[in-house]
Protein backbone atom coordinates (compact mmCIF):
# COMPACT_ATOMS: atom_id res chain seq x y z
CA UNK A 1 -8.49 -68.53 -8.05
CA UNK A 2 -10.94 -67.62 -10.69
CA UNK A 3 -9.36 -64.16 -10.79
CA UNK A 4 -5.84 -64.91 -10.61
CA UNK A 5 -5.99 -67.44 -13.39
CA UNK A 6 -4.19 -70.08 -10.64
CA UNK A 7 -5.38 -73.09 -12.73
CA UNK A 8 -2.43 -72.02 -14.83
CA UNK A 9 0.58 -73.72 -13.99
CA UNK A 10 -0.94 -75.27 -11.29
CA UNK A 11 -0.81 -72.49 -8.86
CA UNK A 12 -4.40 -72.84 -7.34
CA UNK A 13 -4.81 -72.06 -3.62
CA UNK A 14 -6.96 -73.77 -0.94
CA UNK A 15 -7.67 -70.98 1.67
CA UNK A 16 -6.39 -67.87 2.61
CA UNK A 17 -3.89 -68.63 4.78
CA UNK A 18 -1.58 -70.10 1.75
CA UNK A 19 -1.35 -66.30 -0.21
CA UNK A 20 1.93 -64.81 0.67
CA UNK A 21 2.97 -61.48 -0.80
CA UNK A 22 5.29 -62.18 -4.08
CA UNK A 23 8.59 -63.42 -3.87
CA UNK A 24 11.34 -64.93 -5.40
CA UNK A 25 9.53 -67.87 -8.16
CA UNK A 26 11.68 -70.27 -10.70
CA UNK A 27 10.11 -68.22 -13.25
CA UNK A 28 7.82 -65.05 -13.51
CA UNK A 29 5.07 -64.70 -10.98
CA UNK A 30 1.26 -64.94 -11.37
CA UNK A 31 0.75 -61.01 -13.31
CA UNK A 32 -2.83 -60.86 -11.53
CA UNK A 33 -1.34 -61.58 -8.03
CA UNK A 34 1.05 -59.08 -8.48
CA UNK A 35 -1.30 -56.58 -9.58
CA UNK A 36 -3.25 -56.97 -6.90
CA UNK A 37 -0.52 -57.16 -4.36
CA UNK A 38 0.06 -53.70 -6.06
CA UNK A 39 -3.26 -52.86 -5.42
CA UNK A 40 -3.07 -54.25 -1.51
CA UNK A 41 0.27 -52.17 -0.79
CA UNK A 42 -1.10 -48.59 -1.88
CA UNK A 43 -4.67 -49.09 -0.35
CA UNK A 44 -2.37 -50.28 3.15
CA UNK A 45 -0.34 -47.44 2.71
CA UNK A 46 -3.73 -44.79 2.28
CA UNK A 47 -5.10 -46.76 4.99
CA UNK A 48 -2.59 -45.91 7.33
CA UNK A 49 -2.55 -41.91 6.22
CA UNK A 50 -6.79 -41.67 6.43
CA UNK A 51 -5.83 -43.26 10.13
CA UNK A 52 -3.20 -40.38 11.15
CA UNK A 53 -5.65 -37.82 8.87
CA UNK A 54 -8.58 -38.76 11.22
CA UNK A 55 -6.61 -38.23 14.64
CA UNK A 56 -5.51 -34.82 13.25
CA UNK A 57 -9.14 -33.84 11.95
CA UNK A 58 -9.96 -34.39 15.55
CA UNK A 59 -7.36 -32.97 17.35
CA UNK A 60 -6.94 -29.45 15.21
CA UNK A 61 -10.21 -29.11 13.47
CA UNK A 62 -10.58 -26.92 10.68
CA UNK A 63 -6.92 -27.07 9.87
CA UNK A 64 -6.37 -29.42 6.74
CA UNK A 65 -4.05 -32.04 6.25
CA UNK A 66 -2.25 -33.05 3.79
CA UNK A 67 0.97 -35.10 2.33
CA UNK A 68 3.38 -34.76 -0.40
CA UNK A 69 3.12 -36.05 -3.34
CA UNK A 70 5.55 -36.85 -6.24
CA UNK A 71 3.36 -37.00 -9.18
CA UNK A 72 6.18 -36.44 -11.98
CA UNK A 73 5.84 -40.32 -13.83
CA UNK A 74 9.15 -41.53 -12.51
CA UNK A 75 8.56 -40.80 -8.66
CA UNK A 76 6.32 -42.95 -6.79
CA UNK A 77 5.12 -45.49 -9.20
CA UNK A 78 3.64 -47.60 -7.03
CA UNK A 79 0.98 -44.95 -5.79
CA UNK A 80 -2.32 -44.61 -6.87
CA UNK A 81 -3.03 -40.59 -6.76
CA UNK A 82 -6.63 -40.87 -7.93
CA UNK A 83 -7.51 -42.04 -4.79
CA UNK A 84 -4.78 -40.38 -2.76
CA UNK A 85 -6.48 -37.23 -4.17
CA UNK A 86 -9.72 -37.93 -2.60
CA UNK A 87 -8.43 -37.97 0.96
CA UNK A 88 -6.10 -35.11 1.52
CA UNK A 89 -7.60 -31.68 2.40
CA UNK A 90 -5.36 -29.95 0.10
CA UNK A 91 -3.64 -31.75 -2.79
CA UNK A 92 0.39 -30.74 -2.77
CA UNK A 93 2.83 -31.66 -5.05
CA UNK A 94 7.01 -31.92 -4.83
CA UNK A 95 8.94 -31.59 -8.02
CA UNK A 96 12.12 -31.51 -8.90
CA UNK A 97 14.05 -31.73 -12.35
CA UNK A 98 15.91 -34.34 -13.57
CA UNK A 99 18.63 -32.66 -15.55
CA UNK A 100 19.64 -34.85 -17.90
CA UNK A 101 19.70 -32.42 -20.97
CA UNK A 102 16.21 -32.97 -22.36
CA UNK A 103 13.63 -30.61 -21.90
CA UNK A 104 13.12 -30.83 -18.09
CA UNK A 105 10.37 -28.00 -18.59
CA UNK A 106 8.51 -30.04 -20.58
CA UNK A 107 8.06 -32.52 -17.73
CA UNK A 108 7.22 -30.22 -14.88
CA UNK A 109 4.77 -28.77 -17.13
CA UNK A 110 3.20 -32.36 -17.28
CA UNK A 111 3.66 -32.52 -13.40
CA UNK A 112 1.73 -29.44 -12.68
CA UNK A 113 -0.87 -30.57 -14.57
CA UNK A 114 -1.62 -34.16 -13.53
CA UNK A 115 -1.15 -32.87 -9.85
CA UNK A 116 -4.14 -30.25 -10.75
CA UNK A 117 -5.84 -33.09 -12.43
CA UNK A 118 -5.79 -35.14 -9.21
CA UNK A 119 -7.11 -32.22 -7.36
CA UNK A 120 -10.60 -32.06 -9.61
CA UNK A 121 -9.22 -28.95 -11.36
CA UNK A 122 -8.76 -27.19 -7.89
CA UNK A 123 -6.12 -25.30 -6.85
CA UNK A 124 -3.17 -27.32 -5.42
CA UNK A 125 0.26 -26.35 -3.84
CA UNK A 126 3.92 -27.05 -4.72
CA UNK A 127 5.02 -28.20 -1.44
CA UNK A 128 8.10 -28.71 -2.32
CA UNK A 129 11.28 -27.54 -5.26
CA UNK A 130 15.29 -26.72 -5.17
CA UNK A 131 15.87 -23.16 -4.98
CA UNK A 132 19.18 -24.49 -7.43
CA UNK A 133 20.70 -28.35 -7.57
CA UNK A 134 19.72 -31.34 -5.84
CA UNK A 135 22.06 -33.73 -4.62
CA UNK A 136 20.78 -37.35 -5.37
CA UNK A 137 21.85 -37.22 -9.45
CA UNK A 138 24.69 -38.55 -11.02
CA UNK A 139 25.53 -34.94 -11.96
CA UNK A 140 23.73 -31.85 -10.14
CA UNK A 141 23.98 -28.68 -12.12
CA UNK A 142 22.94 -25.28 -10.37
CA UNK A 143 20.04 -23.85 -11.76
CA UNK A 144 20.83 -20.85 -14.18
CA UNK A 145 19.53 -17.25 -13.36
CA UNK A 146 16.13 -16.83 -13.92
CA UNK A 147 15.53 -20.27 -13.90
CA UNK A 148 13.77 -20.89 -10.41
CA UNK A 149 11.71 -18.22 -10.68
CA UNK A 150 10.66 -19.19 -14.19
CA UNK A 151 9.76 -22.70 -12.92
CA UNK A 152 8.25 -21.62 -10.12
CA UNK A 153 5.58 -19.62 -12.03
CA UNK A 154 5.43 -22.08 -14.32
CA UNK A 155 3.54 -24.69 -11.47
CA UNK A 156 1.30 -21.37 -10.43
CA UNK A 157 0.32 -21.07 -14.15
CA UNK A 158 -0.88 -24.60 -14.31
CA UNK A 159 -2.62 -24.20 -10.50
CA UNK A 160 -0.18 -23.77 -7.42
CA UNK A 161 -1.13 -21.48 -4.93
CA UNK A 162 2.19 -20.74 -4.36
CA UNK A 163 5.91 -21.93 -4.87
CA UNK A 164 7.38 -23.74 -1.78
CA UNK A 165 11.18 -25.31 -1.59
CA UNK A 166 12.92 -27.60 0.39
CA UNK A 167 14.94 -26.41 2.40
CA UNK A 168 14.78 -23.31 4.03
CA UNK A 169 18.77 -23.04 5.26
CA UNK A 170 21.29 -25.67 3.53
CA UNK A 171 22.62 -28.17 6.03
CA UNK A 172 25.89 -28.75 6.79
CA UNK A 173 25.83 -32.21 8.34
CA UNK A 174 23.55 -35.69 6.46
CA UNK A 175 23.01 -36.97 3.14
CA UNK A 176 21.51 -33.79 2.05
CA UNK A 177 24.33 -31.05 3.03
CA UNK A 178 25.21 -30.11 -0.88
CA UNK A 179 21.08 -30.14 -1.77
CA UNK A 180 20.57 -26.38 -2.41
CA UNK A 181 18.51 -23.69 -0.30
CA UNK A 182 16.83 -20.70 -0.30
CA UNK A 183 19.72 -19.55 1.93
CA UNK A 184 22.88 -21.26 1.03
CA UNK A 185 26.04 -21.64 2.46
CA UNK A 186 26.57 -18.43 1.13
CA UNK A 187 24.44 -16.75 3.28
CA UNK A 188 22.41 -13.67 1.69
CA UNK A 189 25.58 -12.20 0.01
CA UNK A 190 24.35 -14.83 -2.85
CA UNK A 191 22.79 -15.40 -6.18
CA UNK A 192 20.21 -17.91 -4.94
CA UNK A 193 18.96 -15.81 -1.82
CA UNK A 194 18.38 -12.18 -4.14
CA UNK A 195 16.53 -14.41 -6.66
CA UNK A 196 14.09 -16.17 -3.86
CA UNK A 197 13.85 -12.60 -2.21
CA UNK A 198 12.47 -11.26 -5.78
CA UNK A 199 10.63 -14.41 -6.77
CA UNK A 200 8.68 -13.63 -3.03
CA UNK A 201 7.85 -10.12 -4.63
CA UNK A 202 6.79 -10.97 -7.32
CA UNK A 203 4.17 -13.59 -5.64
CA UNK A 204 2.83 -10.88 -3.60
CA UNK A 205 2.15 -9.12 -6.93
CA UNK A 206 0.20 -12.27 -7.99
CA UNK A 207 -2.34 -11.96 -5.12
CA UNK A 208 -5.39 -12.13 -6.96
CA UNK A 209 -4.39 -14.80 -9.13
CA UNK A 210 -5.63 -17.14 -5.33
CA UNK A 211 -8.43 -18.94 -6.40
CA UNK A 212 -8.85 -18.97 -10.00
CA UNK A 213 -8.21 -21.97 -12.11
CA UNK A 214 -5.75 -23.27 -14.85
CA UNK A 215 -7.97 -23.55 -18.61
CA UNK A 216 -7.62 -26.69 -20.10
CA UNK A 217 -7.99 -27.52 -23.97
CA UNK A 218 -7.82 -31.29 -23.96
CA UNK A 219 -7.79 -34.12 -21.85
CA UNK A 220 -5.42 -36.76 -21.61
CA UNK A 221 -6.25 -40.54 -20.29
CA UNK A 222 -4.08 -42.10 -17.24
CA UNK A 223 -4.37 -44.70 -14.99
CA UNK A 224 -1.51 -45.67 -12.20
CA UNK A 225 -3.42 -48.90 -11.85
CA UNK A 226 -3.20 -49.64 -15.39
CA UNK A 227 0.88 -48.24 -15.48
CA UNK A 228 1.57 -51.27 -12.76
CA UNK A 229 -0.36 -53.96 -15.00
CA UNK A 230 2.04 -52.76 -18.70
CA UNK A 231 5.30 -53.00 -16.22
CA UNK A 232 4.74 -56.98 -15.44
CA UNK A 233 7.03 -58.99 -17.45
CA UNK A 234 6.29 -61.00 -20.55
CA UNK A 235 4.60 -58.68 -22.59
CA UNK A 236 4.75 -58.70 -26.35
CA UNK A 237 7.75 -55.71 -26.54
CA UNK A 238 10.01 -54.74 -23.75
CA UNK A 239 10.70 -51.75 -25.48
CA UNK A 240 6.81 -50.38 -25.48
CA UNK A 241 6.70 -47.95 -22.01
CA UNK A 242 3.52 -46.54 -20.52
CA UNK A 243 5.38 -43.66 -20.00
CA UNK A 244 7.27 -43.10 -22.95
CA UNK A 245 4.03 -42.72 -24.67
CA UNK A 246 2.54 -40.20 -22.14
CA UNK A 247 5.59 -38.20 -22.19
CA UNK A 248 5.65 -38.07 -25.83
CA UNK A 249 1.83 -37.61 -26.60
CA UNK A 250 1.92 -35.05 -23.94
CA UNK A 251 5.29 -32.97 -25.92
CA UNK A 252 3.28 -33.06 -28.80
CA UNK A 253 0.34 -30.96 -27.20
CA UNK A 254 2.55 -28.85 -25.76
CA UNK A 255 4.48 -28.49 -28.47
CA UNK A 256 0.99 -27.74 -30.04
CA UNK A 257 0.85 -24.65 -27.36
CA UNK A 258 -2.38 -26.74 -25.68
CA UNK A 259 -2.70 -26.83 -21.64
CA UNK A 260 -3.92 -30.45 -20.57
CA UNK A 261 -6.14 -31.73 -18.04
CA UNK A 262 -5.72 -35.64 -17.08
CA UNK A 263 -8.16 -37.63 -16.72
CA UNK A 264 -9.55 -41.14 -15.05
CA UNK A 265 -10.81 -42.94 -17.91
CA UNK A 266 -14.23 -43.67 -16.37
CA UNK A 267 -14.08 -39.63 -15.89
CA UNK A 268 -16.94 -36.90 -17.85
CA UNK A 269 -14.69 -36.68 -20.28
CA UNK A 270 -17.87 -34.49 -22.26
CA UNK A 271 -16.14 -30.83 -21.25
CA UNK A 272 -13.01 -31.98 -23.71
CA UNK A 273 -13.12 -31.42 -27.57
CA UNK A 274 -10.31 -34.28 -28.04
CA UNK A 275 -8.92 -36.86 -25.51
CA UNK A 276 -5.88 -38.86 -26.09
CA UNK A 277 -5.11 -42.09 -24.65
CA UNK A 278 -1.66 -42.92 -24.80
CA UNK A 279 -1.31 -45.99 -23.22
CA UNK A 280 -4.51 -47.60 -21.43
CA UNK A 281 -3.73 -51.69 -21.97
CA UNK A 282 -5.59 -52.13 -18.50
CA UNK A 283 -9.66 -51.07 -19.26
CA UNK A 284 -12.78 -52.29 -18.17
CA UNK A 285 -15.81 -52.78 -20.34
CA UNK A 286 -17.09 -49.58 -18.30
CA UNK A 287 -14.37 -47.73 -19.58
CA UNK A 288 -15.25 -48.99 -23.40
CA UNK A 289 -18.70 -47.75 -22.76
CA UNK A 290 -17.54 -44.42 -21.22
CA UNK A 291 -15.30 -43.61 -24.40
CA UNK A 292 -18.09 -44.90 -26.69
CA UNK A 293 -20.44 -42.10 -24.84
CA UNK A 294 -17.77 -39.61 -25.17
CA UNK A 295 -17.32 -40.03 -29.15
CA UNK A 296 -20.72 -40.57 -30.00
CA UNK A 297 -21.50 -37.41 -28.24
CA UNK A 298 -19.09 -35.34 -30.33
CA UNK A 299 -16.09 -35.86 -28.88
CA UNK A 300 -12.81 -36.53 -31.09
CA UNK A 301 -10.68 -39.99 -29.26
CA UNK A 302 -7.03 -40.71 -30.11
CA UNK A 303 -5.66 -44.23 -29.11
CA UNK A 304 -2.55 -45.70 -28.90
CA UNK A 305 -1.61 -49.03 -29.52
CA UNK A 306 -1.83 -52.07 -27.06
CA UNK A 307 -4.98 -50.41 -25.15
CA UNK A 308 -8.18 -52.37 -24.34
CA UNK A 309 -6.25 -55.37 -24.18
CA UNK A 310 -7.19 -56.70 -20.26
CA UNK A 311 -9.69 -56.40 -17.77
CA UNK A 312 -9.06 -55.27 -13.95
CA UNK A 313 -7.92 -59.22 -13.13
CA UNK A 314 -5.61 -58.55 -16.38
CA UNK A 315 -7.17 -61.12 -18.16
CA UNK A 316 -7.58 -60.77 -21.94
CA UNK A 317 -11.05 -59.62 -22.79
CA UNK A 318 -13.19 -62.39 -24.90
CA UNK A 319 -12.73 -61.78 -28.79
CA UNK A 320 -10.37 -59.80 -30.61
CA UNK A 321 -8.22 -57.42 -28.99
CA UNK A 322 -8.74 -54.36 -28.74
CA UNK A 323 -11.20 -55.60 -26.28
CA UNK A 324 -12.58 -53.01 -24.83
CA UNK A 325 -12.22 -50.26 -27.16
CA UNK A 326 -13.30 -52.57 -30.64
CA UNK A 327 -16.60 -50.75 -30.93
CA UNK A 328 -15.71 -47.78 -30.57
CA UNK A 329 -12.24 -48.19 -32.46
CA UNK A 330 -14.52 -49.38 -35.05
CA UNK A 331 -11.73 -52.44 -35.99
CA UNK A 332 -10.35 -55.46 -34.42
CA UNK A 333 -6.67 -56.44 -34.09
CA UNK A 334 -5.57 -59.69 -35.61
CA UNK A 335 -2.12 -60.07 -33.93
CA UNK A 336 0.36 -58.23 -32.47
CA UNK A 337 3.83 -57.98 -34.34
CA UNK A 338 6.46 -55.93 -32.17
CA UNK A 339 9.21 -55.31 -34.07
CA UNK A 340 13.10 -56.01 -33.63
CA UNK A 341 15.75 -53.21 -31.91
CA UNK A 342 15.91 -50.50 -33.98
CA UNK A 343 13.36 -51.71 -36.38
CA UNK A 344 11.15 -49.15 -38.79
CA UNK A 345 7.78 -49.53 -40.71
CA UNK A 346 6.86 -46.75 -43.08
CA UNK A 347 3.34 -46.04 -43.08
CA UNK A 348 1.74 -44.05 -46.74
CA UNK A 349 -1.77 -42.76 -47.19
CA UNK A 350 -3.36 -45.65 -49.02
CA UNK A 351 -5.29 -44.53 -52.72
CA UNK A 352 -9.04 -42.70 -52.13
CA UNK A 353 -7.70 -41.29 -48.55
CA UNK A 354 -6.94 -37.56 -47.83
CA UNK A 355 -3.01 -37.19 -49.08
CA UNK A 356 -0.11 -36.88 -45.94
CA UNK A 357 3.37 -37.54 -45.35
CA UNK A 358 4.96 -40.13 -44.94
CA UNK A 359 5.54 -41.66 -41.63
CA UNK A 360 7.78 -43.97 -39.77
CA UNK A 361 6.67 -46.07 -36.77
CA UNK A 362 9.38 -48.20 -34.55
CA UNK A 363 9.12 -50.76 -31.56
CA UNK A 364 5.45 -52.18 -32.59
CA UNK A 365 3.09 -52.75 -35.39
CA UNK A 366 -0.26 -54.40 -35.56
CA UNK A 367 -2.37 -56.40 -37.72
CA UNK A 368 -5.52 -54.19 -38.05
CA UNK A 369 -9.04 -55.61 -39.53
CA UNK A 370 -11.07 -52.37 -40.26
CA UNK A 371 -14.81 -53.24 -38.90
CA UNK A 372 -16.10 -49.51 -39.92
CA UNK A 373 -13.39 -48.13 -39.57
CA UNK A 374 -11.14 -45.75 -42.34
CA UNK A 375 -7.74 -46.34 -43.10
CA UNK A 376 -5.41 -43.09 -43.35
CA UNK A 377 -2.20 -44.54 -43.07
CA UNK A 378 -1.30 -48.31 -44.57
CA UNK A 379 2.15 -50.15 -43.83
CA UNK A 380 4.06 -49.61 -46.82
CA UNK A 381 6.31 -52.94 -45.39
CA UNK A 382 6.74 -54.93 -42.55
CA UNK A 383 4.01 -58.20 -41.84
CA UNK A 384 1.12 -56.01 -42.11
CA UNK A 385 2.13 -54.65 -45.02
CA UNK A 386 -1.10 -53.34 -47.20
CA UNK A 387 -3.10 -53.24 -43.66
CA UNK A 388 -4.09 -49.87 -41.71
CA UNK A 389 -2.02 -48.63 -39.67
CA UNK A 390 -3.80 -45.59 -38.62
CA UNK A 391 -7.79 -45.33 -38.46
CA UNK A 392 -10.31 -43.30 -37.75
CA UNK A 393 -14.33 -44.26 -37.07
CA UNK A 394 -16.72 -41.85 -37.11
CA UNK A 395 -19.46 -42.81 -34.36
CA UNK A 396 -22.61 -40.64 -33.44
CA UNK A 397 -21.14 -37.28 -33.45
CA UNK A 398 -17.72 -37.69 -33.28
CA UNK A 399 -14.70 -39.71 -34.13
CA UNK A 400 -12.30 -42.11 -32.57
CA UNK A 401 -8.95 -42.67 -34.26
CA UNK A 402 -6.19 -45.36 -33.35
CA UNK A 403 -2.25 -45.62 -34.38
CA UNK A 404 -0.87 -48.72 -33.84
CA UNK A 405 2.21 -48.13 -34.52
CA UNK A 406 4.71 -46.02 -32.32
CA UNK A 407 5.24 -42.83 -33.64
CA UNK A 408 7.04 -39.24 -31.89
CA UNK A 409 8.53 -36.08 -33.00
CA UNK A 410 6.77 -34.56 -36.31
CA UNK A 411 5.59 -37.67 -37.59
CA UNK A 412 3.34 -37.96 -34.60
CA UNK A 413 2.85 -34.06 -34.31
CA UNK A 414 0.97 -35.03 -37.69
CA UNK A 415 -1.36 -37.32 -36.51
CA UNK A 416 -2.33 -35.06 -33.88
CA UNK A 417 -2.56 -31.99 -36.00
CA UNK A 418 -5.17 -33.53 -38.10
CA UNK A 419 -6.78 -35.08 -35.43
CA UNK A 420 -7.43 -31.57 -33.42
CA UNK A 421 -8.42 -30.32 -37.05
CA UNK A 422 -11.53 -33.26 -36.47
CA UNK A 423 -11.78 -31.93 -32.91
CA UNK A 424 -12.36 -28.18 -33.91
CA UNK A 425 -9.21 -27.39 -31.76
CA UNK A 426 -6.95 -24.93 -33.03
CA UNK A 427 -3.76 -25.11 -31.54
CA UNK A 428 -2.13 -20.97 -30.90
CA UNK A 429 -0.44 -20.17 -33.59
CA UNK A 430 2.72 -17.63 -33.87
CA UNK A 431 4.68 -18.68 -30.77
CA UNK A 432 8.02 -19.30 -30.64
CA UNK A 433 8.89 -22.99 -30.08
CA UNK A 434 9.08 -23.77 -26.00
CA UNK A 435 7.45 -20.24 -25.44
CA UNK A 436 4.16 -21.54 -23.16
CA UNK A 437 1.16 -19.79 -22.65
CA UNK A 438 -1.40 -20.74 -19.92
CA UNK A 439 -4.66 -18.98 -18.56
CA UNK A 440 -5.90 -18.86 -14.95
CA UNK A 441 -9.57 -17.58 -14.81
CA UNK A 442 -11.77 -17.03 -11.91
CA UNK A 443 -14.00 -14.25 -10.14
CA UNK A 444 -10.98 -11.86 -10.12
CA UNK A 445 -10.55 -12.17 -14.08
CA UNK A 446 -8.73 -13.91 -16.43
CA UNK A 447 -5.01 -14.01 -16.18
CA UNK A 448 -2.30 -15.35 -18.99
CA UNK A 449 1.12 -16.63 -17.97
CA UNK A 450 3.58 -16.47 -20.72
CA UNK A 451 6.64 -18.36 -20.31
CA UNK A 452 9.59 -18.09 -22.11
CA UNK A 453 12.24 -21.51 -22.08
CA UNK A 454 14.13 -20.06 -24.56
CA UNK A 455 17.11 -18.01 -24.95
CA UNK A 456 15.49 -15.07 -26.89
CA UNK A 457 12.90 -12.72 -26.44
CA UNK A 458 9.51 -13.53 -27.84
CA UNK A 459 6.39 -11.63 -28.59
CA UNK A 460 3.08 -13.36 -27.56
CA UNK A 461 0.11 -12.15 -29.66
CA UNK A 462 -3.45 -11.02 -26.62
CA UNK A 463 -6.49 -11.44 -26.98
CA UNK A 464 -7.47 -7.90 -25.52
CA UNK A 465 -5.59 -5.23 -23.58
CA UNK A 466 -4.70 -5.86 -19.87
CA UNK A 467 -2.01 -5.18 -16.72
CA UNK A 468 1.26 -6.92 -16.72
CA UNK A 469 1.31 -7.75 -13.20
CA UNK A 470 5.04 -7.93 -12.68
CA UNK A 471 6.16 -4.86 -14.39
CA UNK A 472 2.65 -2.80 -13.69
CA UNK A 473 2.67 -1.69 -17.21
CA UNK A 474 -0.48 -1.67 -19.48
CA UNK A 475 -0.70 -3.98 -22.78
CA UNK A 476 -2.67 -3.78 -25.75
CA UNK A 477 -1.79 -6.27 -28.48
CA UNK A 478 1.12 -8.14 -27.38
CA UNK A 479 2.96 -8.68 -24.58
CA UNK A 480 7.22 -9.27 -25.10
CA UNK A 481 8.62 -11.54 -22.75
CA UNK A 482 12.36 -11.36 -22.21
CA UNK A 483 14.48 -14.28 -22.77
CA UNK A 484 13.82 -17.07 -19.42
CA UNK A 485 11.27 -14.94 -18.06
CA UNK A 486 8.02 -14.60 -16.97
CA UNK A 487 5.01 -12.11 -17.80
CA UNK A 488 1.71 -12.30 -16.70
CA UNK A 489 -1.39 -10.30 -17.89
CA UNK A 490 -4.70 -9.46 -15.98
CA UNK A 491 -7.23 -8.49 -19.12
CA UNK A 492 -9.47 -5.58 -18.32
CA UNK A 493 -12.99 -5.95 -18.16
């Protein structure tokens, strides 16, 4: 009762044996009961796999066990892969685009690495991908040429042992007879079955890549459990999305030409130089105190707006939001003021701080009391008009900043910028724009996969001479990489 809040509404219960799993109510439901009936489902759900697990540990030893995931944000919501990840043998990963004309590379690029972040940074597998359309979208465009291979390296560049697909001959009968295969109804005479045939060649000539791991430059916050608490209803904006604001912080690193690692957020986070949190509104005070270590031991935090704002029982924390993250934010938060459908607030560096752009923020806007911290950006209108809009507190050895407004594209590519500039990051410079470059490093050297989304051929700058491993030729300064392909260089020494 205490944790659920029941004395609201009169909803308190007198034993056990009166909680039922959420149903249909007269209005919305208790938010902390159906967090925690969130909570109940995926810990049932791991409870039955450790179960099965166990009986196959027993009966095979030695051979590991695993299940497939579907870590890309939109698949599985209601799972938990934190602690999936600590009970398979082998964490695996299915993936499959959703073609709807943005930048679906962009996505499995955040895939592959929050399925590596699950495994601790270990190597993982991509149990499953379509060798060319799938059949479950409103509209299922074939894959172009090149364009398996290409995103098959792409996962083994950010970890994947290997590139598995479902399914190995198309079927002509069930719901799945027009998904694609790696032998098609077109037998071997076929576009799809050369280009898995030379995509298997050229992962034999990969071979020592086994083993290594995927170099990360910054860290990224997310929590599944704290996803399920933003999605309840009757929060301040239905237009502010957990998601939207990983996807978009995470295009702006990329776009940055940064590899990220994702991260718990009571994780070490001390490896990282700068860690974003995009969207946290579910922390603990343990959390607070973990990010406080992290900054005051050099660290450089980014924070998005309506994070810190409840504990695990999503109640609000005592005191001002941010709750949680007010020390080290360095300000409090006076009220929330979401704005209307398709309103704007322009945000201006105020007079005495370092001169930027101008920048717009939609969907939310806060009313921000600085308690230490420095104000970069002001509203130029809106309520808090003449009030920060973007901070930054410098704590210990490092510095935590916050934007409380919603910002993408260049305007937040901005932000960022300056805020890896604190973080002594500096982002690779001299790439074409979706040109990707990712390192694997291990006892059998250092490799760099340089992929190339675009429809031109593009020159990426090395570090020191090396092997292209699919081509066998030897590389000294740079290394071109045709238009949708794939190189990858072993450096000598």
């Amino acid at each position: 009762n205490e944790a659920w809040g029941t004395a609201f509404w009169g909803q308190r219960y007198h034993g056990l044996d009166e909680i039922q799993p959420p149903r249909a109510t007269p209005t919305v439901g208790n938010p902390a009961q159906r967090l925690d009936y969130a909570r109940f489902a995926d810990a049932t759900m791991r409870e039955n796999f450790t179960a099965e697990r166990d009986i196959l540990h027993r009966l095979a030893p030695g051979v590991p066990v695993t299940t497939n995931f579907m870590t890309a944000l939109s698949q599985c919501e209601s799972v938990d892969y934190w602690a999936w990840g600590r009970e398979v043998d082998l964490v695996t990963n299915d993936h499959y685009l959703i073609t709807d004309g943005r930048r679906t590379h962009v996505n499995l690029a955040m895939a592959a690495d929050l399925t590596r972040s699950v495994a601790g940074g270990a190597p993982w597998l991509l149990l499953e991908h379509s060798a060319g359309g799938v059949n479950w979208q409103p509209r299922n465009p074939a894959k172009l040429p090149g364009e398996m291979a290409r995103n098959s390296l792409a996962h083994v560049a950010r970890g994947s042992e290997g590139a598995m697909f479902f399914q190995w001959r198309q079927s002509r009968r069930g719901a799945e007879k027009f998904h694609s295969a790696m032998v098609p109804q077109a037998g071997t005479d076929s576009r799809i079955w050369r280009e898995v045939s030379a995509l298997g060649a050229d992962l034999g000539r990969l071979e020592g890549i086994r083993g290594t791991r995927t170099v990360a430059d910054v860290a990224m916050l997310w929590d599944w459990q704290s996803w399920w608490a933003q999605r309840l209803e009757w929060r301040p904006s239905e237009d502010h999305d957990a998601r939207e604001r990983a996807d978009t912080f995470y295009a702006s690193l990329y776009d940055h030409h940064l590899t990220v690692d994702f991260a718990h957020p009571d994780a070490d986070l001390s490896a990282y130089p700068l860690v974003v949190v995009p969207a946290l509104y579910l922390a603990t005070e343990e959390t607070g105190r973990n990010l406080r270590r992290y900054v005051e031991g050099g660290g450089t935090l980014v924070v998005s707006y309506f994070s810190g704002i409840v504990d695990a029982d999503d109640a609000v924390h005592p005191g001002p939001y941010p709750g949680a993250l007010r020390d080290v934010l360095g300000l409090t938060v006076e009220e929330f003021s979401p704005l209307l459908d398709g309103g704007t607030v322009r945000l201006t560096t105020p007079e005495g701080a370092p001169e930027g752009p101008e920048l717009t923020g939609d969907v939310w806007s806060d009313v921000v009391v600085p308690r230490g911290a420095e104000t970069l950006w002001s509203y130029a209108d809106g309520l808090p008009a003449g009030r920060p809009a973007i901070t930054r507190n410098r704590l210990g050895e490092g510095t935590a900043w916050y934007v409380s407004t919603r910002l993408s594209g260049p305007d937040l590519d901005t932000v960022l910028g300056r805020a890896l500039a604190d973080a002594g990051v500096t982002p690779r410079t001299g790439l074409a724009h979706d040109v990707e470059v990712v390192r694997r490093a291990g006892e059998t050297g250092t490799y760099l996969f340089a992929i190339n989304h675009t429809d031109a051929a593009a020159d990426v700058a090395l570090d020191a001479p090396g092997t292209e491993l699919l081509t066998g030729q030897g590389v000294v300064e740079k290394v071109t990489v045709p238009a949708g392909a794939v190189r990858v260089v072993r450096f000598d020494g």
